[in-house]
N, C-alpha and C. Protein backbone atom coordinates (compact mmCIF):
# COMPACT_ATOMS: atom_id res chain seq x y z
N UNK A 1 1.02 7.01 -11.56
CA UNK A 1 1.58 6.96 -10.22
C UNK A 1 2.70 5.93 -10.21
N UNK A 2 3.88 6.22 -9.82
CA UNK A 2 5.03 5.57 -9.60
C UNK A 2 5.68 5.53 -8.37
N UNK A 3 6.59 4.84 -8.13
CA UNK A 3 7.30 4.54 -6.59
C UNK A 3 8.64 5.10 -7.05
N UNK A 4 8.79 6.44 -6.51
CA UNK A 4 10.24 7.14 -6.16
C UNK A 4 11.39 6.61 -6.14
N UNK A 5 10.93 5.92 -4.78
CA UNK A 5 12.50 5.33 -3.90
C UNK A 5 12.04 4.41 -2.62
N UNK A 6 12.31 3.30 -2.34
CA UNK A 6 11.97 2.69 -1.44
C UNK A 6 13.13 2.28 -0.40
N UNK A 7 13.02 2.73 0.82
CA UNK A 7 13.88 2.69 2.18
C UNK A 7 13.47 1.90 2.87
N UNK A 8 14.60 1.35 4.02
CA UNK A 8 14.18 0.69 5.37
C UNK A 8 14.78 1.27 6.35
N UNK A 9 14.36 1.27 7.44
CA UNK A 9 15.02 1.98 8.80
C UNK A 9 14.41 1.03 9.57
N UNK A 10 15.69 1.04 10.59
CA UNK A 10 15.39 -0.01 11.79
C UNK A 10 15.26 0.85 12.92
N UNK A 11 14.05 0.61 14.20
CA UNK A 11 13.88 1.28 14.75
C UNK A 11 13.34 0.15 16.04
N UNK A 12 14.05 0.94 16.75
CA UNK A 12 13.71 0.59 18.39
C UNK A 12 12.30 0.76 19.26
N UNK A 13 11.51 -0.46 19.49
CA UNK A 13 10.25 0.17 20.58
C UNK A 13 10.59 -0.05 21.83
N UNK A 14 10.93 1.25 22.45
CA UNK A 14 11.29 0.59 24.13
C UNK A 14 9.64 0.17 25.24
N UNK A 15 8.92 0.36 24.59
CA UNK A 15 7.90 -0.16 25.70
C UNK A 15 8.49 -1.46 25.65
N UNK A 16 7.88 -2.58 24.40
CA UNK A 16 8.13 -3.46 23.77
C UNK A 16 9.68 -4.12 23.99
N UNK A 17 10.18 -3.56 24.06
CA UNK A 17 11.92 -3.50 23.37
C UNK A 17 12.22 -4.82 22.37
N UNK A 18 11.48 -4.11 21.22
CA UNK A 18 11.61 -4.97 19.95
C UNK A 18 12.12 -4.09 19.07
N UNK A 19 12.78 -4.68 18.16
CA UNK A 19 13.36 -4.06 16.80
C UNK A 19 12.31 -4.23 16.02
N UNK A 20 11.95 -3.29 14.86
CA UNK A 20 11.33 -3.65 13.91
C UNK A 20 11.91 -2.70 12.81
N UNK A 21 11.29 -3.30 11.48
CA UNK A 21 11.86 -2.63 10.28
C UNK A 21 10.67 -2.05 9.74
N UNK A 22 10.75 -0.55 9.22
CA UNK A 22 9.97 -0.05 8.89
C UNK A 22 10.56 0.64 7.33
N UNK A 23 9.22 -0.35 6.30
CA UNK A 23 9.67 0.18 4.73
C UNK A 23 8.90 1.00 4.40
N UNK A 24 9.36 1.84 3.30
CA UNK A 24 8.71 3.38 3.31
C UNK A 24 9.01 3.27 1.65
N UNK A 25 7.72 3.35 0.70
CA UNK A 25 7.51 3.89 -0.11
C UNK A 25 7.27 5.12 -0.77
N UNK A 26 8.03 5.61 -1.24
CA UNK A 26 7.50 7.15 -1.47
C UNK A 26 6.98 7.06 -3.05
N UNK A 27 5.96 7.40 -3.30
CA UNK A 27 4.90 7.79 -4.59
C UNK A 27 5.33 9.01 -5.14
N UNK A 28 5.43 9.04 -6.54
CA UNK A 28 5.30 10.47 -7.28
C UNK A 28 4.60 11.71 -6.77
N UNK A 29 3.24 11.02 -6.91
CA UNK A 29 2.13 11.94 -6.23
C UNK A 29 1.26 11.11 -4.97
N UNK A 30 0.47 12.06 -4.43
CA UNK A 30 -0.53 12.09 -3.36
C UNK A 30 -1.92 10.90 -3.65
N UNK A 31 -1.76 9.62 -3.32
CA UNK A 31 -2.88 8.91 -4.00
C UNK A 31 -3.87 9.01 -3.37
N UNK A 32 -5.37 8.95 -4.17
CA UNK A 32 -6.19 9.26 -3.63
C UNK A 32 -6.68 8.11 -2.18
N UNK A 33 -7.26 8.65 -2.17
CA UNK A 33 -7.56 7.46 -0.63
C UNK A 33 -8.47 6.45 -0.85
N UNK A 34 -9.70 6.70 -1.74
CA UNK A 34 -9.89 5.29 -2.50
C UNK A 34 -9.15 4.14 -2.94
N UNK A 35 -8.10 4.82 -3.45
CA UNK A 35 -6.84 4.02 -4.48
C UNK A 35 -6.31 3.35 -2.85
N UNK A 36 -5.35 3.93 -1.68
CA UNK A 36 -5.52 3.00 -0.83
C UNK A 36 -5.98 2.27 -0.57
N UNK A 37 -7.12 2.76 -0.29
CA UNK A 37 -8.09 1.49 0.32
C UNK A 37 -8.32 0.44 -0.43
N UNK A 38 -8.10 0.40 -1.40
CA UNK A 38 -7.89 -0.60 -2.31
C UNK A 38 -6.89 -1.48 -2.14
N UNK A 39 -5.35 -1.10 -1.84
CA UNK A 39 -4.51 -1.56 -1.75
C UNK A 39 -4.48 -2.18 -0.39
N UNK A 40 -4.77 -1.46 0.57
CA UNK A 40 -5.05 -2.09 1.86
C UNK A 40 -5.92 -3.50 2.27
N UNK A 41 -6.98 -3.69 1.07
CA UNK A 41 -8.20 -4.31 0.74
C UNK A 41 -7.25 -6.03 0.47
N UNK A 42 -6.22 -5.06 -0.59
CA UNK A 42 -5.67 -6.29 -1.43
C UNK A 42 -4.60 -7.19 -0.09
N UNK A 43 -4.17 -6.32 0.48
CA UNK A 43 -2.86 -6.38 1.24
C UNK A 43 -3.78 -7.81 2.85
N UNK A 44 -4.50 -7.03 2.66
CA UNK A 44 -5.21 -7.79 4.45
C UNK A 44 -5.69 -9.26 3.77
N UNK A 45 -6.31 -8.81 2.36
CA UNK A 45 -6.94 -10.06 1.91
C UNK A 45 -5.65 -11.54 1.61
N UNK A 46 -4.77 -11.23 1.48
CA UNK A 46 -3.37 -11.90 1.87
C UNK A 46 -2.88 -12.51 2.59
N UNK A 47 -3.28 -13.85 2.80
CA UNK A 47 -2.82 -14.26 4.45
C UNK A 47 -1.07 -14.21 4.86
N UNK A 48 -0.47 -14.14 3.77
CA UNK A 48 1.33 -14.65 3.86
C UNK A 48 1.42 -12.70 4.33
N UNK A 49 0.69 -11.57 3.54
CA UNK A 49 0.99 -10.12 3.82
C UNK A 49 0.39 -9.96 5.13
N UNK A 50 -0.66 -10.32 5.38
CA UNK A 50 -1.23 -10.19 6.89
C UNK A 50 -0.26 -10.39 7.68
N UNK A 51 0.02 -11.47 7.73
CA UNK A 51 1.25 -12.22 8.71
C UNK A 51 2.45 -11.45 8.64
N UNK A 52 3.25 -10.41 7.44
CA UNK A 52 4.09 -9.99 7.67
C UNK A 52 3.87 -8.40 8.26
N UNK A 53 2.29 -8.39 7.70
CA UNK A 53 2.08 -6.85 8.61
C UNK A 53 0.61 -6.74 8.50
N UNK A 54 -0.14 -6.41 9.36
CA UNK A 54 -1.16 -6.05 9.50
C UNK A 54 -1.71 -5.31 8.32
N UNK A 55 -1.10 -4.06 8.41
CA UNK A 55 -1.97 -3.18 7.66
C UNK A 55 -0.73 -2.14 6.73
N UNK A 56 -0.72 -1.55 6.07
CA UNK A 56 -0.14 -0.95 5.48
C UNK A 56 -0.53 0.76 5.96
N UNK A 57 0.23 1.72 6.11
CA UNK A 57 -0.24 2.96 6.37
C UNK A 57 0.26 4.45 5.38
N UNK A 58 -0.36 5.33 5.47
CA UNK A 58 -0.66 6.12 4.52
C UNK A 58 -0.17 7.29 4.90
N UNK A 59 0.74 7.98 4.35
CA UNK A 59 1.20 9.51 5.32
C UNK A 59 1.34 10.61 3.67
N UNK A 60 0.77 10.90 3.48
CA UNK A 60 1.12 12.32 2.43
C UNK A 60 1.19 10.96 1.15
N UNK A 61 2.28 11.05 0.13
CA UNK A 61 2.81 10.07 -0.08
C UNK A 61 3.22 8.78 -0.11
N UNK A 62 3.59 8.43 0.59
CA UNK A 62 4.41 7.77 1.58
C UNK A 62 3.26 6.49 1.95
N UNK A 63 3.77 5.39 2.04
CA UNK A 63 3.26 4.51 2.01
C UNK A 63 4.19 3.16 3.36
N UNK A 64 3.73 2.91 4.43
CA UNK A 64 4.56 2.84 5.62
C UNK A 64 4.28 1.25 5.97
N UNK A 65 5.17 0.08 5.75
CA UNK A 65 5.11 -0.88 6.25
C UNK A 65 6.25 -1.67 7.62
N UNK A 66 5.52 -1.95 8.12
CA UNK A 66 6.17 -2.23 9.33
C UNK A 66 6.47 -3.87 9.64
N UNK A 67 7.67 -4.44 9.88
CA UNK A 67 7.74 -6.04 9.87
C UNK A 67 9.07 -6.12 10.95
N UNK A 68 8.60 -7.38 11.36
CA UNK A 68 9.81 -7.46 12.57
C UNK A 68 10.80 -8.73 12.50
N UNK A 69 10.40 -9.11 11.46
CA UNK A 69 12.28 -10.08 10.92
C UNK A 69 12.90 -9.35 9.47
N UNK A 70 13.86 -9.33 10.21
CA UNK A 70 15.03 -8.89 9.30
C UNK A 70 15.09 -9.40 7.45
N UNK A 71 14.91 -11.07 7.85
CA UNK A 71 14.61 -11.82 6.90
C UNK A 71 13.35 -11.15 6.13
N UNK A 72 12.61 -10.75 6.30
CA UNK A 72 11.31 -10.48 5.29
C UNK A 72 11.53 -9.25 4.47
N UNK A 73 12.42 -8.66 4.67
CA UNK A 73 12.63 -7.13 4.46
C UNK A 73 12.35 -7.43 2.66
N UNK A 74 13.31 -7.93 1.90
CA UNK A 74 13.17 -7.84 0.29
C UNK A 74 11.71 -8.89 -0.23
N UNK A 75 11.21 -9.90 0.43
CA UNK A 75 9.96 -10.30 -0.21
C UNK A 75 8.84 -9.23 0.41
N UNK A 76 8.77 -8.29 1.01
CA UNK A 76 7.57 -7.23 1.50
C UNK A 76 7.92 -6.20 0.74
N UNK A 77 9.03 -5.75 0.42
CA UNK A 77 9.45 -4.49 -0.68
C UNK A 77 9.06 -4.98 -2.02
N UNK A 78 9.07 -6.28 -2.35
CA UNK A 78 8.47 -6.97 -3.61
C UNK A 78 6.80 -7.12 -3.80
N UNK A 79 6.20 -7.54 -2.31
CA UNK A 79 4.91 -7.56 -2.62
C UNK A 79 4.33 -6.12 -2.48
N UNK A 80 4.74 -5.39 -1.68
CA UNK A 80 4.36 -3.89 -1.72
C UNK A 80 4.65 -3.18 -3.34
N UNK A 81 5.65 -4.03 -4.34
CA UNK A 81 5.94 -3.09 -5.47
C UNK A 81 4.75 -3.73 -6.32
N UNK A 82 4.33 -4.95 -6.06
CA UNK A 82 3.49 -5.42 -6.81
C UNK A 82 2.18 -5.48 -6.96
N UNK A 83 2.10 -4.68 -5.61
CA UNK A 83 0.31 -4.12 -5.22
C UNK A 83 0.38 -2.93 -5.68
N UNK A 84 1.31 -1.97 -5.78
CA UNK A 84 1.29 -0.78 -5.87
C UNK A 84 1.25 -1.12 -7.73
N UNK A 85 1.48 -1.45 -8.45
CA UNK A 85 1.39 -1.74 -9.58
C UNK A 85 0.17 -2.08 -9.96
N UNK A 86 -0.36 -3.20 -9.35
CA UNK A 86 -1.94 -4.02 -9.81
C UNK A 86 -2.55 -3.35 -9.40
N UNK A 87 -2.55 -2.13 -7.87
CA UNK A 87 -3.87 -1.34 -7.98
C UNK A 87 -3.85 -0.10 -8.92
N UNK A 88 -2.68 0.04 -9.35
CA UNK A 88 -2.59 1.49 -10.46
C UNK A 88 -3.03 1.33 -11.28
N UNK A 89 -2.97 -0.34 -11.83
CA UNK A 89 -3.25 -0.68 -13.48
C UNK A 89 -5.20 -1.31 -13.05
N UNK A 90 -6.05 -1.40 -11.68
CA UNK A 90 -6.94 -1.48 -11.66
C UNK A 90 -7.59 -0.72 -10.79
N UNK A 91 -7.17 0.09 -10.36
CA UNK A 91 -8.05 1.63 -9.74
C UNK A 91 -8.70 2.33 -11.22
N UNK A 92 -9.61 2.39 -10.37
CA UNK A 92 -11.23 2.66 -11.67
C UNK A 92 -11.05 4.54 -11.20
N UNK A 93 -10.90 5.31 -12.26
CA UNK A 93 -10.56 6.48 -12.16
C UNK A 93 -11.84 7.51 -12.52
N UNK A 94 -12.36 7.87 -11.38
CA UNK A 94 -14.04 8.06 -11.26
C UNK A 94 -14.39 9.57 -11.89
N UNK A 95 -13.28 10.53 -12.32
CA UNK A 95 -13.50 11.23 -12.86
C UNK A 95 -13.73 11.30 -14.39
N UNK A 96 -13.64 9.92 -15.15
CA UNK A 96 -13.54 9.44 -16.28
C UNK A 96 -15.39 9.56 -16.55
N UNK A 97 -16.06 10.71 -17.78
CA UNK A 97 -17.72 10.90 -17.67
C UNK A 97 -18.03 9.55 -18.26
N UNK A 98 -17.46 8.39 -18.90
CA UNK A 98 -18.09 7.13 -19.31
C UNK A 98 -17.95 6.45 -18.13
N UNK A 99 -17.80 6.64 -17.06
CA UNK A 99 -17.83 5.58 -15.33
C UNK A 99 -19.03 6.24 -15.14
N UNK A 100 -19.66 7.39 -15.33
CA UNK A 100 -20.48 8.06 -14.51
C UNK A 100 -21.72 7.74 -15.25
N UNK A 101 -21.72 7.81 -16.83
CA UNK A 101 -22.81 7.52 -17.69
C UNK A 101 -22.89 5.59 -17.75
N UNK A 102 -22.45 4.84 -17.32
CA UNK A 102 -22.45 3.49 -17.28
C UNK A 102 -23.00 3.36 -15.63
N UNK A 103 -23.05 4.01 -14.82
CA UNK A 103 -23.06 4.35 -13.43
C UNK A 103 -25.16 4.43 -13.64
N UNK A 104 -24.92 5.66 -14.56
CA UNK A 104 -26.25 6.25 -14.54
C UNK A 104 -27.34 5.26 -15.05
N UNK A 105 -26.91 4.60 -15.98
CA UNK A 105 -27.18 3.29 -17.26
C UNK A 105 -27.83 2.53 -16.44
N UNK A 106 -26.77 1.94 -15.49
CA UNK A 106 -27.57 1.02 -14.60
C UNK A 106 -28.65 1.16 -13.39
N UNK A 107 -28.92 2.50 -13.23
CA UNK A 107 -29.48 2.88 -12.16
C UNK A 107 -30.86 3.33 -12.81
N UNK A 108 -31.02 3.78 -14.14
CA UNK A 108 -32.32 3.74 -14.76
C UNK A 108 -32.50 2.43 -15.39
């Protein structure tokens, strides 16, 4: 799993009437939703990523962060490239039959 192309778009909330910047990762493929939640796991557990965004969100692909200074835009495209990396290289890939027989191992 790899990162495509990464964008920002600035976008208007008129309830609010705040600007915010919204970065958009796009993935090769469709990650599983475990593999999120992982990343999400990593991202909240973060107090400096918390602070620049709550939560990270998930659309097809596509991977959706939202921040509202201008200034943060290239250190959140950096920590987002670097989670997306550490959970690829440690997402435990459950279709692998030695996870399932080490699984079983411990349960007898």
């Amino acid at each position: 799993m790899k990162v495509n192309y990464v964008s920002v778009r600035k976008e208007y909330v008129k309830k609010n009437k705040i600007e915010k910047f919204v970065i958009k990762a796009s993935l090769d493929t469709t990650p599983p939703l475990l593999w999120f939640k992982q990343l999400q796991l990593l991202w909240i557990s973060s107090p400096r990523l918390l602070k620049l965004c709550p939560e990270p969100q998930l659309k097809q692909n596509d991977i959706y962060v939202s921040i509202l200074n201008q200034e943060d835009i290239m250190d959140t495209i950096n920590a987002l490239l670097g989670l997306i990396n550490k959970t690829k290289s440690s997402f435990i890939v459950q279709d692998n039959p030695s996870f399932f027989l080490s699984i079983k191992e411990q349960i007898i």
